[in-house]
N, C-alpha and C. Protein backbone atom coordinates (compact mmCIF):
# COMPACT_ATOMS: atom_id res chain seq x y z
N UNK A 1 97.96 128.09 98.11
CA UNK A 1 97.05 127.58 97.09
C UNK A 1 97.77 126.49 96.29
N UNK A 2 97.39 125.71 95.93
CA UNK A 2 97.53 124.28 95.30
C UNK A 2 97.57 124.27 94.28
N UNK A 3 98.32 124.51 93.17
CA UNK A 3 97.97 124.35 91.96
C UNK A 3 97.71 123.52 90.57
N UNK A 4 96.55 122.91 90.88
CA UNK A 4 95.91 122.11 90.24
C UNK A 4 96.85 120.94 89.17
N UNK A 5 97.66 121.58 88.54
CA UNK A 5 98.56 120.64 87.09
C UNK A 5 99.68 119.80 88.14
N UNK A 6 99.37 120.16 89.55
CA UNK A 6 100.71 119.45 90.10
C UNK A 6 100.10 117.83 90.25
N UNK A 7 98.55 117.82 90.39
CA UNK A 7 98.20 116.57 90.24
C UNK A 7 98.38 115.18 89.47
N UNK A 8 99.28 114.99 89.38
CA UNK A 8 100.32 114.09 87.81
C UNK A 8 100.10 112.46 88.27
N UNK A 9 99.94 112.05 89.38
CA UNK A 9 99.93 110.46 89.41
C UNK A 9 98.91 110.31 89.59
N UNK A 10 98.76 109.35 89.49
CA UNK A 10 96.82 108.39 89.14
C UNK A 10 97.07 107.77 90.24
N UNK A 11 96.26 107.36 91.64
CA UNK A 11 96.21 106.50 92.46
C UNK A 11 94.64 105.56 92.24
N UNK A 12 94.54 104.41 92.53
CA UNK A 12 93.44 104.58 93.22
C UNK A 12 93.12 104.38 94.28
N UNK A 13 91.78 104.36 94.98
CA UNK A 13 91.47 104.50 96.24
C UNK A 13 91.14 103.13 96.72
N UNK A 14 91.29 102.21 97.39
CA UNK A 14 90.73 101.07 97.97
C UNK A 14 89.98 101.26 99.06
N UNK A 15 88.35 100.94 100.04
CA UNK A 15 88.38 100.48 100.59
C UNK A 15 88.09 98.99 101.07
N UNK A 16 88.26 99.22 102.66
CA UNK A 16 88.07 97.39 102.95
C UNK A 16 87.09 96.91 102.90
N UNK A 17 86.90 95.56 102.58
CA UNK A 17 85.86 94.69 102.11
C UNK A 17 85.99 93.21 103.32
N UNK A 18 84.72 93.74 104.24
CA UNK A 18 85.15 92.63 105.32
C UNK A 18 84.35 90.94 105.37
N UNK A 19 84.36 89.85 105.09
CA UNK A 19 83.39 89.18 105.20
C UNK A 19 83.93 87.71 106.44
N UNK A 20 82.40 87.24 106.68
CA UNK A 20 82.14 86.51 108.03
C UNK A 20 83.71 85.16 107.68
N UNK A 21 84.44 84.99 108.35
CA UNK A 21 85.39 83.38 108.06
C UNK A 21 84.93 82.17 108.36
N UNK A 22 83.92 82.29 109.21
CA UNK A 22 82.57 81.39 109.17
C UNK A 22 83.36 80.77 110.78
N UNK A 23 84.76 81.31 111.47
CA UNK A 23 84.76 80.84 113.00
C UNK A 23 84.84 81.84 113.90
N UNK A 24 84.09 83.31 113.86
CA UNK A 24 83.68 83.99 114.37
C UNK A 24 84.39 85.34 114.62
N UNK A 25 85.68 85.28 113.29
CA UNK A 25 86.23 85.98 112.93
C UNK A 25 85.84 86.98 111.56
N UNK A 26 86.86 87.75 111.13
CA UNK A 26 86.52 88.20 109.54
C UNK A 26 88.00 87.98 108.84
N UNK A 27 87.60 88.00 107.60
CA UNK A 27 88.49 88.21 106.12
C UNK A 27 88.65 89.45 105.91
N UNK A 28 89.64 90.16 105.83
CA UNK A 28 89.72 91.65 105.45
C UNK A 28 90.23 91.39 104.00
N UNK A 29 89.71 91.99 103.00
CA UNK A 29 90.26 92.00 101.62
C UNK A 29 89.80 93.68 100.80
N UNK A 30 90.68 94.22 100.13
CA UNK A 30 89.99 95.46 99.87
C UNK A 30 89.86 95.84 97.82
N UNK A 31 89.03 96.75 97.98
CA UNK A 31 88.05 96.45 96.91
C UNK A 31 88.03 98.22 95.89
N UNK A 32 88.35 98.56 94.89
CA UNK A 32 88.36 99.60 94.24
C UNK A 32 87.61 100.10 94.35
N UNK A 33 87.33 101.56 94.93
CA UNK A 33 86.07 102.45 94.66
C UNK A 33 86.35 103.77 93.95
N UNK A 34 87.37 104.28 93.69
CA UNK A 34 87.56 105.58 92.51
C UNK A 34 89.14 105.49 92.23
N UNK A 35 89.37 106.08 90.96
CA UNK A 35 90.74 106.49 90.69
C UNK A 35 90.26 107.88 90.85
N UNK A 36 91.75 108.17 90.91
CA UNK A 36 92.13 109.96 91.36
C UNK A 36 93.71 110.60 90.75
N UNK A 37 93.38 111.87 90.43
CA UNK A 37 95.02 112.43 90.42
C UNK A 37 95.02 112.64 91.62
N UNK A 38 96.45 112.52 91.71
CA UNK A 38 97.19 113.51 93.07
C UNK A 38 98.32 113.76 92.79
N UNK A 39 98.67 114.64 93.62
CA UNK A 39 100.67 114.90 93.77
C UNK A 39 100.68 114.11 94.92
N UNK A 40 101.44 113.05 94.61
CA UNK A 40 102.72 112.62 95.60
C UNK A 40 104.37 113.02 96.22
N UNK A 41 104.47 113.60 97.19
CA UNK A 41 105.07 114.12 97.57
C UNK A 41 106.24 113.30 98.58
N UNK A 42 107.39 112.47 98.70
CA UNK A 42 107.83 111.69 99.36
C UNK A 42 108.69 113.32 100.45
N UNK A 43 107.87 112.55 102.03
CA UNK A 43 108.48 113.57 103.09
C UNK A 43 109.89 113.19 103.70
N UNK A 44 109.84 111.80 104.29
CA UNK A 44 111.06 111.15 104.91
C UNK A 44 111.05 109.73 104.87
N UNK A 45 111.92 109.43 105.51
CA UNK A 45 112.00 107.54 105.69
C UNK A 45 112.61 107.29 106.86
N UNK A 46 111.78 106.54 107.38
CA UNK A 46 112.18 105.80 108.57
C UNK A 46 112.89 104.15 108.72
N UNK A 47 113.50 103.68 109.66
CA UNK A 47 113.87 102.13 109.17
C UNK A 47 112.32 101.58 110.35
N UNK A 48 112.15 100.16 109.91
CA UNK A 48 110.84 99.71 110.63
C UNK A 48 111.47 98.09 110.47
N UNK A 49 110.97 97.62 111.54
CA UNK A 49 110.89 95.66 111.70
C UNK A 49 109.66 95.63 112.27
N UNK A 50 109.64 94.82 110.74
CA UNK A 50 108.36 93.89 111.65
C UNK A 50 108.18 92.59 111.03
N UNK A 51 107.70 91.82 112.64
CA UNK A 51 107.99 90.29 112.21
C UNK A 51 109.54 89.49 111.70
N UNK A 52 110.71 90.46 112.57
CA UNK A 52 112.19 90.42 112.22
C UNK A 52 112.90 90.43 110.93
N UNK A 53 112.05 91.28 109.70
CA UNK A 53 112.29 91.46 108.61
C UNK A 53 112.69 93.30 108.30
N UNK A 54 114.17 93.36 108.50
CA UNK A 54 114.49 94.93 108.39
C UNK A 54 113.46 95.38 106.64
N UNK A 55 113.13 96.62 107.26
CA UNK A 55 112.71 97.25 105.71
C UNK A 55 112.58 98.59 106.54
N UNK A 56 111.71 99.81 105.56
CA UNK A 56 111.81 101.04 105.70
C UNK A 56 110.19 101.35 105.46
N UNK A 57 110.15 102.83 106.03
CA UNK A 57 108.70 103.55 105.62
C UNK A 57 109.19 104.31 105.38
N UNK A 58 108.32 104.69 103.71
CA UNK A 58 108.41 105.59 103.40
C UNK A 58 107.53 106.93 103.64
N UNK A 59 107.73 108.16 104.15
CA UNK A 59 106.68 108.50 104.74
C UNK A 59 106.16 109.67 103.34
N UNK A 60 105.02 109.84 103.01
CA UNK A 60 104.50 110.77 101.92
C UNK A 60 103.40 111.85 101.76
N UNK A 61 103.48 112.78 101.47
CA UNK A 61 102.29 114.14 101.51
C UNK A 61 101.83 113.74 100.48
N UNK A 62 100.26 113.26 100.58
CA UNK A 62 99.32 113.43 98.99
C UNK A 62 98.53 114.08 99.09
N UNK A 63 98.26 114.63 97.51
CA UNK A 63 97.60 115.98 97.82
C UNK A 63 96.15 115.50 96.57
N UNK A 64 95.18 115.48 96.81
CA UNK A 64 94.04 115.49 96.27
C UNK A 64 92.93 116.29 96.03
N UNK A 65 92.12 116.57 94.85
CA UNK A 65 91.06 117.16 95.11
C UNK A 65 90.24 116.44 95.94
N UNK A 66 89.61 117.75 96.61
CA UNK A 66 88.38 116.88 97.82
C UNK A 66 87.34 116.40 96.68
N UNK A 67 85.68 115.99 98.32
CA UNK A 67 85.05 115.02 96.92
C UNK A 67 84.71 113.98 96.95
N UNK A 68 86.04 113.44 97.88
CA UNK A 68 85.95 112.00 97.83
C UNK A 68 86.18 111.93 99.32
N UNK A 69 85.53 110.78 99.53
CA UNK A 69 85.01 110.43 101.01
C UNK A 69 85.98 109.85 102.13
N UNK A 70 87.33 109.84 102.25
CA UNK A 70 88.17 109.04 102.72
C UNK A 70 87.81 109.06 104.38
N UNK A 71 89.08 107.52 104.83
CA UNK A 71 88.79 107.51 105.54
C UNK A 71 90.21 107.00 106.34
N UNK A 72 90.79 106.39 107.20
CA UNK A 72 91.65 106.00 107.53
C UNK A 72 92.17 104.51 107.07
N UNK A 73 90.71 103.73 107.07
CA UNK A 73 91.11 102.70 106.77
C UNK A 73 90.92 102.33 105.26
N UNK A 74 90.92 103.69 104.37
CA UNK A 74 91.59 103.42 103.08
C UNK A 74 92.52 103.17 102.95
N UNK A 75 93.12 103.35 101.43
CA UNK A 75 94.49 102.87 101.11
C UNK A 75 94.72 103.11 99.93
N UNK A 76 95.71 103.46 99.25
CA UNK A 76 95.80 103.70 97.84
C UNK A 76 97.02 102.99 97.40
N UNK A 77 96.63 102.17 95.86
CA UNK A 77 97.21 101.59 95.43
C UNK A 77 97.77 102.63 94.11
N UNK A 78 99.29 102.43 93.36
CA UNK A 78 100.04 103.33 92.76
C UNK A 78 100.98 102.19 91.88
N UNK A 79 100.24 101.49 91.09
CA UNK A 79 101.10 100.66 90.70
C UNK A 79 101.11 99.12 91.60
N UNK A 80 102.52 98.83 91.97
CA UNK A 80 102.09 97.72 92.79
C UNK A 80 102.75 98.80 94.01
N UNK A 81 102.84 99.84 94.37
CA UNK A 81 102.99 100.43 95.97
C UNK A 81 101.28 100.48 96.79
N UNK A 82 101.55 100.44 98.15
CA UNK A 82 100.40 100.35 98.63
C UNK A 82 100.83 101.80 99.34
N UNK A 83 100.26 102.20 99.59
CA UNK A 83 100.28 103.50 100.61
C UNK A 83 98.76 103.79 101.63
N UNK A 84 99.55 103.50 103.13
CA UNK A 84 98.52 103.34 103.80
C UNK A 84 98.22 104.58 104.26
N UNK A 85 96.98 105.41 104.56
CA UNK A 85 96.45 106.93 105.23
C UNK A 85 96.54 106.57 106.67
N UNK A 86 97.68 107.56 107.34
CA UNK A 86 98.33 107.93 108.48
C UNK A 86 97.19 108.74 108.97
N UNK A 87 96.91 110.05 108.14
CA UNK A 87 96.13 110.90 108.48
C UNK A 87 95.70 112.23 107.37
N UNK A 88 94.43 113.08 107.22
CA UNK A 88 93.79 113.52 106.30
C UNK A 88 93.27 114.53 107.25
N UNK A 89 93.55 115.49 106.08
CA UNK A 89 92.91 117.04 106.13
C UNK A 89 92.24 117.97 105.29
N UNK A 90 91.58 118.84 105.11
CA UNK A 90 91.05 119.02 103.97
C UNK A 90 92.05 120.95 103.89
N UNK A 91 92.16 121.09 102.81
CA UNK A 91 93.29 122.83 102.65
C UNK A 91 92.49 123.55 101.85
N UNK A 92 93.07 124.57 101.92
CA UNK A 92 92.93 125.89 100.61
C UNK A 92 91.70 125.45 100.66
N UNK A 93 90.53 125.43 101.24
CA UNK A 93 89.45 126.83 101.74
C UNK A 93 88.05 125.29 101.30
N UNK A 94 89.20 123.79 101.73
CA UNK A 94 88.57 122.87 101.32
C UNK A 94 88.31 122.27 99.87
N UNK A 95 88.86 122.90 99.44
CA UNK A 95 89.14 122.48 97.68
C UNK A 95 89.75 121.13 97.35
N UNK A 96 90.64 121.16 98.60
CA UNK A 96 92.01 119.73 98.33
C UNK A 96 92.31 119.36 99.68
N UNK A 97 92.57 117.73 99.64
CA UNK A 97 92.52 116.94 100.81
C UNK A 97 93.93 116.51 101.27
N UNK A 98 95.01 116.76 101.99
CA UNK A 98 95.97 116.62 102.49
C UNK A 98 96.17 115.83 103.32
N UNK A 99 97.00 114.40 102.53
CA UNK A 99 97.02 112.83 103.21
C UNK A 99 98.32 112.69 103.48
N UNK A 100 98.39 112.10 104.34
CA UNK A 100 99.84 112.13 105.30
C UNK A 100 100.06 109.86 104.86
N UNK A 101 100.64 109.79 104.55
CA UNK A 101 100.68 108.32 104.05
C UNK A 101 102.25 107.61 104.30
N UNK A 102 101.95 106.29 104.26
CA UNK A 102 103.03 105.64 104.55
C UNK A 102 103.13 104.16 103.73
N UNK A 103 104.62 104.10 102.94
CA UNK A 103 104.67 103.17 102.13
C UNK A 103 105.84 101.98 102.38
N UNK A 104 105.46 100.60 102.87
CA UNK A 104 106.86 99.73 103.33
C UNK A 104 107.40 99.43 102.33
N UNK A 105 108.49 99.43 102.45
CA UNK A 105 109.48 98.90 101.43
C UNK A 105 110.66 97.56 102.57
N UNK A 106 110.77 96.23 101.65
CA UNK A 106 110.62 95.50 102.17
C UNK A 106 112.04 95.13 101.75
């Protein structure tokens, strides 16, 4: 069971906001739809390149009340960290949503 006061950081939730680029592509830009508590939980870190620029992932357990509609191609912003949803589950009898997330550090 989850206990509720562990919820201490404010995220909010982004999703994406896609529009036409007018050459038969899209613009991905993303757009606020709720703040939330959660516990953030940092699990491990990995090293990552990409685009030949060493940096790291950080990998993280967030824990939320359910409720809210997520999806993969959300994202939660924490300040200026972005933390992208790896993957989501819902626990404890569906009460609270268990997000598996990942944050680059550059």
């Amino acid at each position: 069971m989850i206990d509720p006061g562990r919820l201490k950081t404010r995220l909010v939730i982004e999703a994406p906001v896609e529009r036409d680029d007018g050459q038969g592509g899209v613009t991905r830009s993303y757009g606020a739809v709720a703040t939330v508590w959660a516990a953030v939980l940092p699990a491990r870190m990995t090293r990552a390149v990409e685009a030949d620029a060493d940096g790291a992932l950080v990998h993280l357990r967030i824990v939320l009340r359910s409720g809210v509609a997520l999806t993969l191609r959300h994202r939660f912003l924490d300040g200026a960290k972005i933390y992208r949803i790896t993957a989501l589950r819902e626990i404890d009898d569906r009460r609270f949503i268990e997000i598996d997330a990942a944050w680059r550090i550059d």
